[in-house]
Every structure is written in structure tokens, then in C-alpha cells.
C-alpha atoms as a PDB file:
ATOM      1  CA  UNK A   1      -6.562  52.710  15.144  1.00  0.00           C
ATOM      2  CA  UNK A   2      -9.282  50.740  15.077  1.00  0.00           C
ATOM      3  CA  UNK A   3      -9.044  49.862  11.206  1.00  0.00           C
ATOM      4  CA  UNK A   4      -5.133  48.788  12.047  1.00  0.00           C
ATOM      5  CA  UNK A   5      -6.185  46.672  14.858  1.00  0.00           C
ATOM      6  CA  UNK A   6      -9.077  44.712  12.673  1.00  0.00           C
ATOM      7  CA  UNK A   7      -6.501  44.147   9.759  1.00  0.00           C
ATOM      8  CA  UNK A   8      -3.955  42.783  12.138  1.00  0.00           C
ATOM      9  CA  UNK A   9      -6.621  40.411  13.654  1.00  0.00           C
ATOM     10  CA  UNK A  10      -8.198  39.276   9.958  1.00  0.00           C
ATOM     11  CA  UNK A  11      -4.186  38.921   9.019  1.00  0.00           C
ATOM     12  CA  UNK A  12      -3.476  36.169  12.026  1.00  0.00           C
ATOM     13  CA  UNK A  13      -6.896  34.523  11.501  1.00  0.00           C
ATOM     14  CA  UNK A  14      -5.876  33.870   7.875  1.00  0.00           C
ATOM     15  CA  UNK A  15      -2.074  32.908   8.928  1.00  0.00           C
ATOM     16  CA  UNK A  16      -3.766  29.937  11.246  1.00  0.00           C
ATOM     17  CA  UNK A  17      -6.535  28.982   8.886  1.00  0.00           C
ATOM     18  CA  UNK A  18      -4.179  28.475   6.074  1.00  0.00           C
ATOM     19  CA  UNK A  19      -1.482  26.715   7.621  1.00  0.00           C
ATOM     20  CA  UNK A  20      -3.451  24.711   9.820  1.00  0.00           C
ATOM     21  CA  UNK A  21      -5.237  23.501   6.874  1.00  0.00           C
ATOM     22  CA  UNK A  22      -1.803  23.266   5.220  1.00  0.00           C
ATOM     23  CA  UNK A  23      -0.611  21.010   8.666  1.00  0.00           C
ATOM     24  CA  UNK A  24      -4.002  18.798   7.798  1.00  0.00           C
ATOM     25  CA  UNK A  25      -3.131  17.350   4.361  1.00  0.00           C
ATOM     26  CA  UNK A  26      -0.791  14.556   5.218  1.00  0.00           C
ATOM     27  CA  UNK A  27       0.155  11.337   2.710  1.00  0.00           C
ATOM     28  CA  UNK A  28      -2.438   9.094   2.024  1.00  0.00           C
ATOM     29  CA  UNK A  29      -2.666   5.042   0.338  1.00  0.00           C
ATOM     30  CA  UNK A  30      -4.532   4.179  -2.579  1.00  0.00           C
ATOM     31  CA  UNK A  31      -5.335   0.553  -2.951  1.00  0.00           C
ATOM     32  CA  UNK A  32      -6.346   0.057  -6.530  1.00  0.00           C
ATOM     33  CA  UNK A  33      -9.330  -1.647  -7.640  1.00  0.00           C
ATOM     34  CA  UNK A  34      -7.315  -4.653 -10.084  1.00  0.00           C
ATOM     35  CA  UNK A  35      -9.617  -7.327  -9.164  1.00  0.00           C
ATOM     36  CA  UNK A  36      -7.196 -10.543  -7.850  1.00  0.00           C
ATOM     37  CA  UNK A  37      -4.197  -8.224  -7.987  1.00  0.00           C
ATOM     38  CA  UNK A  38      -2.299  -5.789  -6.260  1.00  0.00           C
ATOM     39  CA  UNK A  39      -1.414  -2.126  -6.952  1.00  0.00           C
ATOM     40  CA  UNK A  40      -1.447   0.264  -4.077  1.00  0.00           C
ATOM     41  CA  UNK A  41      -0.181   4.038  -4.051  1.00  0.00           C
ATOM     42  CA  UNK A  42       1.291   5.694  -1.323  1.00  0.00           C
ATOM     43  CA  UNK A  43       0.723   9.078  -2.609  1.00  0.00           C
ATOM     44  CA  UNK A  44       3.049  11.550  -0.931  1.00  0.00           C
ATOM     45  CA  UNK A  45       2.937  15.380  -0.258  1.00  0.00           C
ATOM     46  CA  UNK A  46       6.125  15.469  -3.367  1.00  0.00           C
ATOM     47  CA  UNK A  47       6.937  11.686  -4.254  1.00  0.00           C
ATOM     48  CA  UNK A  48       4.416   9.158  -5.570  1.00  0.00           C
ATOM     49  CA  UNK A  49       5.451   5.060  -4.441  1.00  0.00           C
ATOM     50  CA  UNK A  50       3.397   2.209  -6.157  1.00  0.00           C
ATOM     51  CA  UNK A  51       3.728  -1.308  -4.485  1.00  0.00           C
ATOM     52  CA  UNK A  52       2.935  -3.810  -7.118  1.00  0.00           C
ATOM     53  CA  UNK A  53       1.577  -2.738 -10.531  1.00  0.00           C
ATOM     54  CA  UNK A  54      -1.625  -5.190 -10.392  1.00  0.00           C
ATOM     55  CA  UNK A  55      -2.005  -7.614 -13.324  1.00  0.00           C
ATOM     56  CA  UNK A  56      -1.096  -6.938 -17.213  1.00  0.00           C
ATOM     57  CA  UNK A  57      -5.335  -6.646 -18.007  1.00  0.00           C
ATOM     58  CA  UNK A  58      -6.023  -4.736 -15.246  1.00  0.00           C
ATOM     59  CA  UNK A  59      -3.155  -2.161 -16.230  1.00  0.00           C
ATOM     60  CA  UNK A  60      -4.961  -0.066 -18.484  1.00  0.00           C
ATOM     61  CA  UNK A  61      -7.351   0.499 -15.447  1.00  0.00           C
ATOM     62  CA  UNK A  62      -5.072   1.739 -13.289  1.00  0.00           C
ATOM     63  CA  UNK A  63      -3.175   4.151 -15.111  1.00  0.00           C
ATOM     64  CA  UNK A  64      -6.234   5.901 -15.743  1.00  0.00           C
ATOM     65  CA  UNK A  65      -6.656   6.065 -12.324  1.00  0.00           C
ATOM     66  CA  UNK A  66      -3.382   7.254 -11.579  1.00  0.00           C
ATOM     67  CA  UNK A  67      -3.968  10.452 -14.305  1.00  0.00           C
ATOM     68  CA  UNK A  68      -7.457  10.796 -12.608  1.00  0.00           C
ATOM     69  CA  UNK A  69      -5.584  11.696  -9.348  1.00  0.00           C
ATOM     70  CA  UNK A  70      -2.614  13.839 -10.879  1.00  0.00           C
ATOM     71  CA  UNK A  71       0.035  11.092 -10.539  1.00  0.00           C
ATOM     72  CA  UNK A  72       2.535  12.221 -13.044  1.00  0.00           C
ATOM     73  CA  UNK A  73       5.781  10.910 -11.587  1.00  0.00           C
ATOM     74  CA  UNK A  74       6.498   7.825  -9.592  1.00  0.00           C
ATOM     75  CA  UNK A  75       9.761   7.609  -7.819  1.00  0.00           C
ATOM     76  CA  UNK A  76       9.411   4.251  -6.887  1.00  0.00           C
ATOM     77  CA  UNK A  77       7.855   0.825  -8.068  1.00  0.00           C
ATOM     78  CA  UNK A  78       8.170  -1.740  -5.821  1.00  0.00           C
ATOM     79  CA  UNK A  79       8.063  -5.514  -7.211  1.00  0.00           C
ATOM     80  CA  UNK A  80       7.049  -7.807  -4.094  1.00  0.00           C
ATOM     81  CA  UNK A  81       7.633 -10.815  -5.635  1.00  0.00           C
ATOM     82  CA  UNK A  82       7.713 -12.626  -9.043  1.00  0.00           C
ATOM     83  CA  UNK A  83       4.368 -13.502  -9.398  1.00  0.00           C
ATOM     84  CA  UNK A  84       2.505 -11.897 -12.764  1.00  0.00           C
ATOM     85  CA  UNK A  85      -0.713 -10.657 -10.631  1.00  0.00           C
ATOM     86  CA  UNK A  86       2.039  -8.288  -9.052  1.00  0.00           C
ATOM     87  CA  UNK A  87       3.718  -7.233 -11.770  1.00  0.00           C
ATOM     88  CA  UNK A  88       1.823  -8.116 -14.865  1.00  0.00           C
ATOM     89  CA  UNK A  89       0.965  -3.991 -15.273  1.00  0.00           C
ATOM     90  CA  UNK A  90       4.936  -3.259 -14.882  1.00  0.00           C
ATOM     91  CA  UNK A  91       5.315  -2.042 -18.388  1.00  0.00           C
ATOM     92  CA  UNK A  92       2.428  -0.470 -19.660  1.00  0.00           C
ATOM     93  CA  UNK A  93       2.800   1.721 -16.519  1.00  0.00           C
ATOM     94  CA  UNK A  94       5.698   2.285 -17.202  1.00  0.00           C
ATOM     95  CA  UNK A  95       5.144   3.234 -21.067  1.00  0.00           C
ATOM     96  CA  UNK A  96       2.566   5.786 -19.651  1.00  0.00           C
ATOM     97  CA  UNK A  97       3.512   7.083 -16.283  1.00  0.00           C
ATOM     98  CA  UNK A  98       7.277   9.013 -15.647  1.00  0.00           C
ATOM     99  CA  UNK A  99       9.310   6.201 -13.428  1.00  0.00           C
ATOM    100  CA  UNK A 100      12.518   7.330 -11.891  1.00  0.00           C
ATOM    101  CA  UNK A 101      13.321   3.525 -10.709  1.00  0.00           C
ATOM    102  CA  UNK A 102      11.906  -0.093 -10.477  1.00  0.00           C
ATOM    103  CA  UNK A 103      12.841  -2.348  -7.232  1.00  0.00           C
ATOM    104  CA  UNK A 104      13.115  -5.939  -8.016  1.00  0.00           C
ATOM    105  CA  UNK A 105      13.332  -9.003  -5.227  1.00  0.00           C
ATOM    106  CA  UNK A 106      17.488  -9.951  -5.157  1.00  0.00           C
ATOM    107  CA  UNK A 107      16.154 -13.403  -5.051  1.00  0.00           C
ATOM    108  CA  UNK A 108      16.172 -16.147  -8.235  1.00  0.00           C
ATOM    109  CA  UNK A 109      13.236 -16.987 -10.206  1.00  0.00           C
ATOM    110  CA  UNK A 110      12.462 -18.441 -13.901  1.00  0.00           C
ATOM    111  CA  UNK A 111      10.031 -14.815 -14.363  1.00  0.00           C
ATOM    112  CA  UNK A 112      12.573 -12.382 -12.993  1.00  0.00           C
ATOM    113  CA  UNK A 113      14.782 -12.775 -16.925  1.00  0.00           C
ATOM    114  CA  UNK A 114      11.434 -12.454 -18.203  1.00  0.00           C
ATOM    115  CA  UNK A 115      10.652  -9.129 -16.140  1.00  0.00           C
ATOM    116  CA  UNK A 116      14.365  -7.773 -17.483  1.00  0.00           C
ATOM    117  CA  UNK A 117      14.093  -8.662 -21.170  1.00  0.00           C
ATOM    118  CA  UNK A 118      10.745  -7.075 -21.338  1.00  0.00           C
ATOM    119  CA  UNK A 119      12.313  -3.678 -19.431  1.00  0.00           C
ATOM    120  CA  UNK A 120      14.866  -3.500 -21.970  1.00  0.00           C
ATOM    121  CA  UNK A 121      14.750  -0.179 -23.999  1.00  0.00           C
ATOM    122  CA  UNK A 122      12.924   1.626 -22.242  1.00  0.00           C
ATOM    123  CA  UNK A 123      15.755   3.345 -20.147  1.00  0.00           C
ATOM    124  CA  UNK A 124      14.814   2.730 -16.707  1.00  0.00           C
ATOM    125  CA  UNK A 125      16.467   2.183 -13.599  1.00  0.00           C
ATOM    126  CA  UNK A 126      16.548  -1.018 -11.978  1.00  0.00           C
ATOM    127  CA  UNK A 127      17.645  -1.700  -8.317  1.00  0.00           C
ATOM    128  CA  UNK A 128      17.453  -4.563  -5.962  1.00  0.00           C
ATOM    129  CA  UNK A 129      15.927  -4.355  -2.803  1.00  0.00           C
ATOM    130  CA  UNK A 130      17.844  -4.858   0.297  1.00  0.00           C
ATOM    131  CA  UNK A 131      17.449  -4.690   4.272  1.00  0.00           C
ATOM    132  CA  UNK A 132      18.285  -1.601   4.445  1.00  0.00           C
ATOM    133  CA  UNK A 133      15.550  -0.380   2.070  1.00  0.00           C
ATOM    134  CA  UNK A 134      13.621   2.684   3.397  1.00  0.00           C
ATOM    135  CA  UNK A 135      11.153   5.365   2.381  1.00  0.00           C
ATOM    136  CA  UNK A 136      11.663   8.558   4.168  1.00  0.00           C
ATOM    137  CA  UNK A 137      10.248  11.306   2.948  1.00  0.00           C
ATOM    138  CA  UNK A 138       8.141  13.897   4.748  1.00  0.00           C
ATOM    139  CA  UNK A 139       5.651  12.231   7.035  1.00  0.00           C
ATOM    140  CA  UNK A 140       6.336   8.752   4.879  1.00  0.00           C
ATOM    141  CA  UNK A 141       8.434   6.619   7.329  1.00  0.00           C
ATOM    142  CA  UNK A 142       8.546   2.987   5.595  1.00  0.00           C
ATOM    143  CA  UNK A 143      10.941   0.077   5.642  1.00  0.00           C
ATOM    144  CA  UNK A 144      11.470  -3.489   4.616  1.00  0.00           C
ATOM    145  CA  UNK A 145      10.941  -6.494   6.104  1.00  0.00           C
ATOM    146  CA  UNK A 146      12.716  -9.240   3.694  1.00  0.00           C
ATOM    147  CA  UNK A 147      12.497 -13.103   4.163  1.00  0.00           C
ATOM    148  CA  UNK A 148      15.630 -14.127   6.444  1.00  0.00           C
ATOM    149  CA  UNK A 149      16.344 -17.134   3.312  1.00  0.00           C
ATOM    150  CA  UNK A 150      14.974 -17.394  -0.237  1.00  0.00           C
ATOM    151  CA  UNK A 151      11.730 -20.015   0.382  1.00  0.00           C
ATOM    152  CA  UNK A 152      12.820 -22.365  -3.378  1.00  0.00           C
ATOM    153  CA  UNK A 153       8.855 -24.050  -2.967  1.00  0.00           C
ATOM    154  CA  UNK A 154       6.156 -20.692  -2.384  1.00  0.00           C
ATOM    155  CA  UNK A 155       7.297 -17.538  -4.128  1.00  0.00           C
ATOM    156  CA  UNK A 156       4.526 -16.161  -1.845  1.00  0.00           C
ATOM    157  CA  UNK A 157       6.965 -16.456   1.077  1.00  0.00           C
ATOM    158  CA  UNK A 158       9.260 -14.630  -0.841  1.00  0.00           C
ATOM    159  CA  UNK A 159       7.256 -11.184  -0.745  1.00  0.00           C
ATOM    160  CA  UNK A 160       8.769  -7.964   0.614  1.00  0.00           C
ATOM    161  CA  UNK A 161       6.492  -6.721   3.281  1.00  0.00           C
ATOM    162  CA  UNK A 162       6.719  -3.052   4.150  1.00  0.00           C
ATOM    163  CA  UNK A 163       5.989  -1.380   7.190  1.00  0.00           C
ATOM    164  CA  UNK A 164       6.087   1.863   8.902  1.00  0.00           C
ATOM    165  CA  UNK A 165       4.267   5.344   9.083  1.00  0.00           C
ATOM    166  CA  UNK A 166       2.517   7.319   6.164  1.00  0.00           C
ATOM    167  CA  UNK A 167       0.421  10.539   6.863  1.00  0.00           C
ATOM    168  CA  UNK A 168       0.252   9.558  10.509  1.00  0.00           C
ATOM    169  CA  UNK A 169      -0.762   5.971  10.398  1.00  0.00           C
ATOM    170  CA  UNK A 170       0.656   2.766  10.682  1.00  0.00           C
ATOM    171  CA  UNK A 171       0.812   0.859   7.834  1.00  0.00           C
ATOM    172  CA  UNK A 172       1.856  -2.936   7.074  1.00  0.00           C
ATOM    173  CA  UNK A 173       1.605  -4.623   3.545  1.00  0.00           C
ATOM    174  CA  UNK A 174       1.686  -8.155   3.260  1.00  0.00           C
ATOM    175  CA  UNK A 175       2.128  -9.140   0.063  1.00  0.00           C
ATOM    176  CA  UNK A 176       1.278 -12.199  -0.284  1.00  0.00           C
ATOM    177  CA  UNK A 177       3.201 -14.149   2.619  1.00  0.00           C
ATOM    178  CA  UNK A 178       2.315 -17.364   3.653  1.00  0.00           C
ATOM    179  CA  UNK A 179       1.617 -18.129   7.019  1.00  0.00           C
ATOM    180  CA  UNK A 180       4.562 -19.973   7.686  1.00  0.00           C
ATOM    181  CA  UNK A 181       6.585 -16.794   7.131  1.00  0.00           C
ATOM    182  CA  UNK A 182       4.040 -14.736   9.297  1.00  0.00           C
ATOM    183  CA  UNK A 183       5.399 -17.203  12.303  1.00  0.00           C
ATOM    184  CA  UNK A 184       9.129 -15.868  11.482  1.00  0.00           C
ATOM    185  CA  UNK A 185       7.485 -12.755  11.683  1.00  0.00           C
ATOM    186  CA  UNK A 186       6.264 -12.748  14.901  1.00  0.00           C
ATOM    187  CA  UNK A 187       9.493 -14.600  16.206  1.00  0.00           C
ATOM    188  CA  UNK A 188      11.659 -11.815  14.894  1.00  0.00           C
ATOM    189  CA  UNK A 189      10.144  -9.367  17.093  1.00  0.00           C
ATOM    190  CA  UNK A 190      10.055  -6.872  14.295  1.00  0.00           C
ATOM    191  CA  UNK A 191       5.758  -6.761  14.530  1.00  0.00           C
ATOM    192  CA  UNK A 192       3.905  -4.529  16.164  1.00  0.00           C
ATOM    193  CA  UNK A 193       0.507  -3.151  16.278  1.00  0.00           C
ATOM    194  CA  UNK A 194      -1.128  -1.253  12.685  1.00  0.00           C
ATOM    195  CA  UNK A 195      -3.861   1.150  12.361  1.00  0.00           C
ATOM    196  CA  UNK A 196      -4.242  -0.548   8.470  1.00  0.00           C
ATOM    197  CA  UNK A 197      -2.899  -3.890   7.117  1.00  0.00           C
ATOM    198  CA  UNK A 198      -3.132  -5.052   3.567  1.00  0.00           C
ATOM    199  CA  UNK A 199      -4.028  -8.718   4.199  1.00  0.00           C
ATOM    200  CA  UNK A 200      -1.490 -11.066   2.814  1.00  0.00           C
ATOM    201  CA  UNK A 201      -2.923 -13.376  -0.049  1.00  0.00           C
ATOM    202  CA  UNK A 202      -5.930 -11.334  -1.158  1.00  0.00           C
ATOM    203  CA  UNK A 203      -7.360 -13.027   1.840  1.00  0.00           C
ATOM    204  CA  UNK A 204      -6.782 -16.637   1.122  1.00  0.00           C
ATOM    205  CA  UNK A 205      -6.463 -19.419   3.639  1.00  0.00           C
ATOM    206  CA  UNK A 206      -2.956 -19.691   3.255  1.00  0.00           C
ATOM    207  CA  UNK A 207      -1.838 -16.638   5.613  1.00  0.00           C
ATOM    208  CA  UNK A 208      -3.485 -14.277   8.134  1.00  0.00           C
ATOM    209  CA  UNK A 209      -3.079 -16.962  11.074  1.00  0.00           C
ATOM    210  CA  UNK A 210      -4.964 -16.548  13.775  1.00  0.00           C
ATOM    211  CA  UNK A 211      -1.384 -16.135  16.104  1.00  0.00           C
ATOM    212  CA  UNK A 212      -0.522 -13.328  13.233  1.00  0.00           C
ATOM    213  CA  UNK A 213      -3.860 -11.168  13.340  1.00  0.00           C
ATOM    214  CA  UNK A 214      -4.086 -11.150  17.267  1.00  0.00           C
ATOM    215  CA  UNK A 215       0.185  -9.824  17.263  1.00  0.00           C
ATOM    216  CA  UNK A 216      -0.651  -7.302  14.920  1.00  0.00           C
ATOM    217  CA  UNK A 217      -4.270  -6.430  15.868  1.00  0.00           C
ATOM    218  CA  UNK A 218      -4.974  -3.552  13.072  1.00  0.00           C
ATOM    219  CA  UNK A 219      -7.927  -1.645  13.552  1.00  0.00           C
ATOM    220  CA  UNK A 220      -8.731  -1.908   9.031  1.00  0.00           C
ATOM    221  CA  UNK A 221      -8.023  -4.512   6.755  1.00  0.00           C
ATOM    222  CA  UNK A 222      -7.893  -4.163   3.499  1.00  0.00           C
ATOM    223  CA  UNK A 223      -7.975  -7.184   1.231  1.00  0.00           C
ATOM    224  CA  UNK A 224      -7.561  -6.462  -2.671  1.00  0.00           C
ATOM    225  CA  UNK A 225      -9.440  -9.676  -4.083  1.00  0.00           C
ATOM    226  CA  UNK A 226     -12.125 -10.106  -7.231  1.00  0.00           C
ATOM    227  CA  UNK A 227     -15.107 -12.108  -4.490  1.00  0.00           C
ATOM    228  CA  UNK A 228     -14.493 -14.976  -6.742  1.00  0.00           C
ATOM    229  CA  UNK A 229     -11.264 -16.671  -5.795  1.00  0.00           C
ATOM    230  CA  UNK A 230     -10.692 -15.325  -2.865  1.00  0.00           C
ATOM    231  CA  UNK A 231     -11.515 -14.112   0.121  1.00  0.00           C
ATOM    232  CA  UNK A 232     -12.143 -17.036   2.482  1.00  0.00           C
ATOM    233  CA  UNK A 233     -15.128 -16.973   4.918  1.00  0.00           C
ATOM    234  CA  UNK A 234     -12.857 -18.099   7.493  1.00  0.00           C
ATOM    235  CA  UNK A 235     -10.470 -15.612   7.526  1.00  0.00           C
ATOM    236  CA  UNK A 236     -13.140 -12.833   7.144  1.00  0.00           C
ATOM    237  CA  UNK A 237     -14.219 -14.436  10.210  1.00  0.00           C
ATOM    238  CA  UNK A 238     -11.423 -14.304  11.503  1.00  0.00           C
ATOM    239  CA  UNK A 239     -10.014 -10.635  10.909  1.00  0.00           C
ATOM    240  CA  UNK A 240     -13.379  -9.566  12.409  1.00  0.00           C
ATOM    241  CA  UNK A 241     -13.247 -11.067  15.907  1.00  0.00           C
ATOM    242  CA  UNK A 242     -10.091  -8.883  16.425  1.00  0.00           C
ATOM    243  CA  UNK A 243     -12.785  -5.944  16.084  1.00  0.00           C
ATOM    244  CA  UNK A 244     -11.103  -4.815  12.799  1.00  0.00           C
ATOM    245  CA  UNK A 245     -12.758  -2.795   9.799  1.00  0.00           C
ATOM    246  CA  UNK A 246     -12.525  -4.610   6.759  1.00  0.00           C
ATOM    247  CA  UNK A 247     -12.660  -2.951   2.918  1.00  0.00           C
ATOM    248  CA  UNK A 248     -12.722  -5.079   0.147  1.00  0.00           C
ATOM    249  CA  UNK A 249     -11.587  -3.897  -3.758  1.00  0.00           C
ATOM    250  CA  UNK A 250     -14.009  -5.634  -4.743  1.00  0.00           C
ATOM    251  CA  UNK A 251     -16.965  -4.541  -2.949  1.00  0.00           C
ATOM    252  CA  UNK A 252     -15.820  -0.716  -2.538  1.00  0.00           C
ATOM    253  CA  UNK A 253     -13.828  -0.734  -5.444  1.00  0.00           C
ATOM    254  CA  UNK A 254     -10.333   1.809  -5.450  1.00  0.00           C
ATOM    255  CA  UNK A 255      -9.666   2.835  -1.939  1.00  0.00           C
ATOM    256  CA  UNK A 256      -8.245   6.097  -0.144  1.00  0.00           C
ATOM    257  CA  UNK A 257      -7.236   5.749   3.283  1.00  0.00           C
ATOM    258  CA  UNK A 258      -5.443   9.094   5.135  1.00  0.00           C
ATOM    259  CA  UNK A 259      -5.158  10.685   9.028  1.00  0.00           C
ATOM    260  CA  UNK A 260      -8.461  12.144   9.680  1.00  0.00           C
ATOM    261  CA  UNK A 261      -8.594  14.930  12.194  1.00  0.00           C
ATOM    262  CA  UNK A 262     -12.691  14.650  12.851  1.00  0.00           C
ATOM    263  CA  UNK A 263     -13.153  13.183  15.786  1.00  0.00           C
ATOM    264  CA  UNK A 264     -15.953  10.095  16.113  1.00  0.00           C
ATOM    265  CA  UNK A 265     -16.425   7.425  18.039  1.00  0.00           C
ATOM    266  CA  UNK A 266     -16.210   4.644  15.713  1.00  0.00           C
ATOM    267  CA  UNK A 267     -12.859   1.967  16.434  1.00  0.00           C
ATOM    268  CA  UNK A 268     -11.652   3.759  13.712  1.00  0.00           C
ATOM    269  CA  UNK A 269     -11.266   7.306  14.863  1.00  0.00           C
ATOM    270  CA  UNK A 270      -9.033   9.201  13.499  1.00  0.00           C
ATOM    271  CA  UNK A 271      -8.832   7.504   9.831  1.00  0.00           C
ATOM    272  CA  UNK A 272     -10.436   8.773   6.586  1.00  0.00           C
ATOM    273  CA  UNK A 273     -11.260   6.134   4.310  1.00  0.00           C
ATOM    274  CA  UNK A 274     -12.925   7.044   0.998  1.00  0.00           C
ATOM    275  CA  UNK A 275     -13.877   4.284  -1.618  1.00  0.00           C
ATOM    276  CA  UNK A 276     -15.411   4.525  -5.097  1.00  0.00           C
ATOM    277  CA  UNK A 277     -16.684   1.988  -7.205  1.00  0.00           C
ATOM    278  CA  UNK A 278     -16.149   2.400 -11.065  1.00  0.00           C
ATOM    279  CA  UNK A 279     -18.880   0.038 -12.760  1.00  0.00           C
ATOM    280  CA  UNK A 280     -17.151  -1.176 -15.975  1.00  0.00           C
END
């Protein structure tokens, strides 16, 4: 009886240990280490999203940090704007990596025939984003916040932000918006407060008002910059009087950020960030 008893009991304890530890691994981002460019992953428990593909010399770098991780499919590849530092990787990653679709802006610009004649042939899907854009899949909850009119002067103000909830956390990516569109942000009501950000600009003067960082009050920042060009003293300054975190690409090099269950009392409780510099 007593043997029955024990094997019952060693039977639960494994039931709880394994899917508690199963209930642990949640979706996590990866910002990518692409020097003044962007190309973050939002790596999820069955679908892979990239946001940006970084620049075209910086693309050989992240696909083999993509196949370091096990990213062998990519459902989607979001294109935030028509600027080359966000899209310049778009078809080597795509020569290398199994795409399902690329999301374009709808809006006009001189690169945006350039980005389609250079997709041609390779048999890939191409959508344009709307409002009603979402990710939602498992405990990814994500959805975009497009300009209200095409800005025709800064394709910056153009970007598609995203926000929502991955793994647990609240998440908003910037792009790079200008800080003239951050004040339509804040009128719109759509804002509201984010365990991360991805700072809009890689941290340039030209966005993260003060009126924009105390609305959405994140408790990390992450700005993907090369130290050189960018960021700006002043809004490093200014990001860390709200009391938030900051990681920088180029000073911790590729970034991992997921819902941590250990509990600490840091103002970051709660989220794992890992970071690992590759020294070229």
C-alpha cells in the first residue's frame, strides 16, 4: 500500500513540476544588435514576428543570429517605414530564413518600387498594413497604431508603432516617430503605460518628448543605436528621470527581454533581460 501511495505522490509532483515549468516559458523580444538599425524578434511559443530587418550590412549578422536561436520560420516581417536602416536586410533574410509574408506601409514613397522590384521572384507574399492589423497568437496580444494622415516631409512620422502584450509584458515600439506624431499620440488617447519601450529614433533628439516619456512611463528602454550617431545625452537624461532601465545595442549588444517569475526588488521585478555582446 505503501509503494502505491509513494508512486501516486512522485506521479503528481512530476504532473506540477512539468507543467508549471511548461506555464513559465512565455514569448519573449529579441532586439538585434545591427548597430544604427532596427531588427527586433518577437519570438513566440509557435510563430516567429521580426519588426524591421536592420540594415543591408548588418543582415548577414542577424540571420546568423536568428539560426543561433532556432528561428526557422517567420510568419511575419513587418516594414515600419521606407527608410533603408529598416529594411535594408529585407532580402537576404529573406533568401535565408522561410517567410510566410512581408507587411509593407500602404503609404507612397520613391523606395517602396524599389522594395517591390527587388522582392520580385522570390515568391513571397506581400500585404499592406492596415488599422485593423493585429498579432494574436498565444500570449502575443499586439496591434497597430498607424499615422491618422501620410506626413509627405519626415518618413519618420510615417512609422507603424505596435503595441500590446507579449509573454506577459507590455510592449510599445516606436519606430522611429517624430515627436510631433508622439503629441497625436498622446491626444488620441490610445497610450498607456509599458513595462518596455523601444525608443523611437535610436534615441535621437527628434522624439521621446518629455510630455511622451512621462504618458507612457515604461519601466526599460531599449534604444538600438551604434554610440556614434546617436543616442543623445539629453534624452538619456531624460528617459532616466522617469526611473526607467535603459539597454543599449550597442553597449549590451543583442538583447532578450521575457516575464520573469523570480521575484526581486529592483523597479524591474518581474522582467528577465539577458544581453550578449558578440565582439566582431
Amino acid at each position: 500500500m505503501l509503494k502505491k501511495v509513494s508512486g501516486v505522490l512522485i506521479f503528481i509532483f512530476l504532473f506540477f513540476f512539468f507543467n508549471t515549468a511548461a506555464a513559465e516559458i512565455g514569448s519573449e523580444v529579441h532586439f538585434l544588435d545591427t548597430g544604427q538599425s532596427d531588427c527586433i524578434l518577437i519570438k513566440g511559443l509557435n510563430k516567429n514576428y521580426l519588426i524591421d530587418t536592420g540594415a543591408s550590412e548588418a543582415a548577414e549578422k542577424s540571420i546568423n543570429y536568428l539560426n543561433s536561436i532556432g528561428v526557422k520560420n517567420i510568419e511575419d516581417i513587418i516594414i515600419t517605414h521606407y527608410h533603408d536602416d529598416h529594411y535594408g536586410g529585407l532580402k537576404k533574410i529573406l533568401l535565408s530564413i522561410n517567410v510566410n509574408r512581408v507587411i509593407l506601409p500602404k503609404h507612397t514613397n520613391e523606395l517602396k518600387k524599389q522594395i517591390l522590384d527587388g522582392l520580385k521572384g522570390l515568391n513571397i507574399k506581400i500585404d499592406y498594413i492596415d488599422k485593423d492589423y493585429k498579432i494574436e497568437n498565444g500570449d502575443i496580444e499586439i496591434k497597430a497604431l498607424l499615422p491618422e494622415k501620410e506626413d509627405k516631409k519626415i518618413e519618420n512620422n510615417n512609422s507603424i508603432i505596435l503595441e500590446g502584450s507579449i509573454g506577459g509584458l507590455k510592449y510599445i515600439f516606436m519606430g522611429d516617430t517624430e515627436e510631433r506624431r508622439e503629441k497625436e499620440l498622446i491626444k488620441s488617447n490610445n497610450l498607456s503605460r509599458y513595462d518596455v519601450i523601444k525608443i523611437g529614433h535610436h534615441g535621437l533628439d527628434t522624439s521621446t518628448s518629455d510630455a511622451f516619456i512621462k504618458q507612457v512611463k515604461p519601466r526599460v528602454a531599449i534604444i538600438t543605436c551604434n554610440g556614434g550617431e546617436s543616442p543623445s545625452k539629453e534624452i538619456l537624461s531624460r528617459i532616466a528621470k522617469q526611473g526607467t532601465v535603459i539597454f543599449r545595442t550597442d553597449k549590451q549588444g543583442n538583447i532578450t527581454i521575457k516575464r520573469s517569475s523570480i521575484n526581486d526588488n529592483s523597479n524591474i521585478k518581474g522582467i528577465e533581460i539577458n544581453s550578449h555582446k558578440v565582439i566582431k
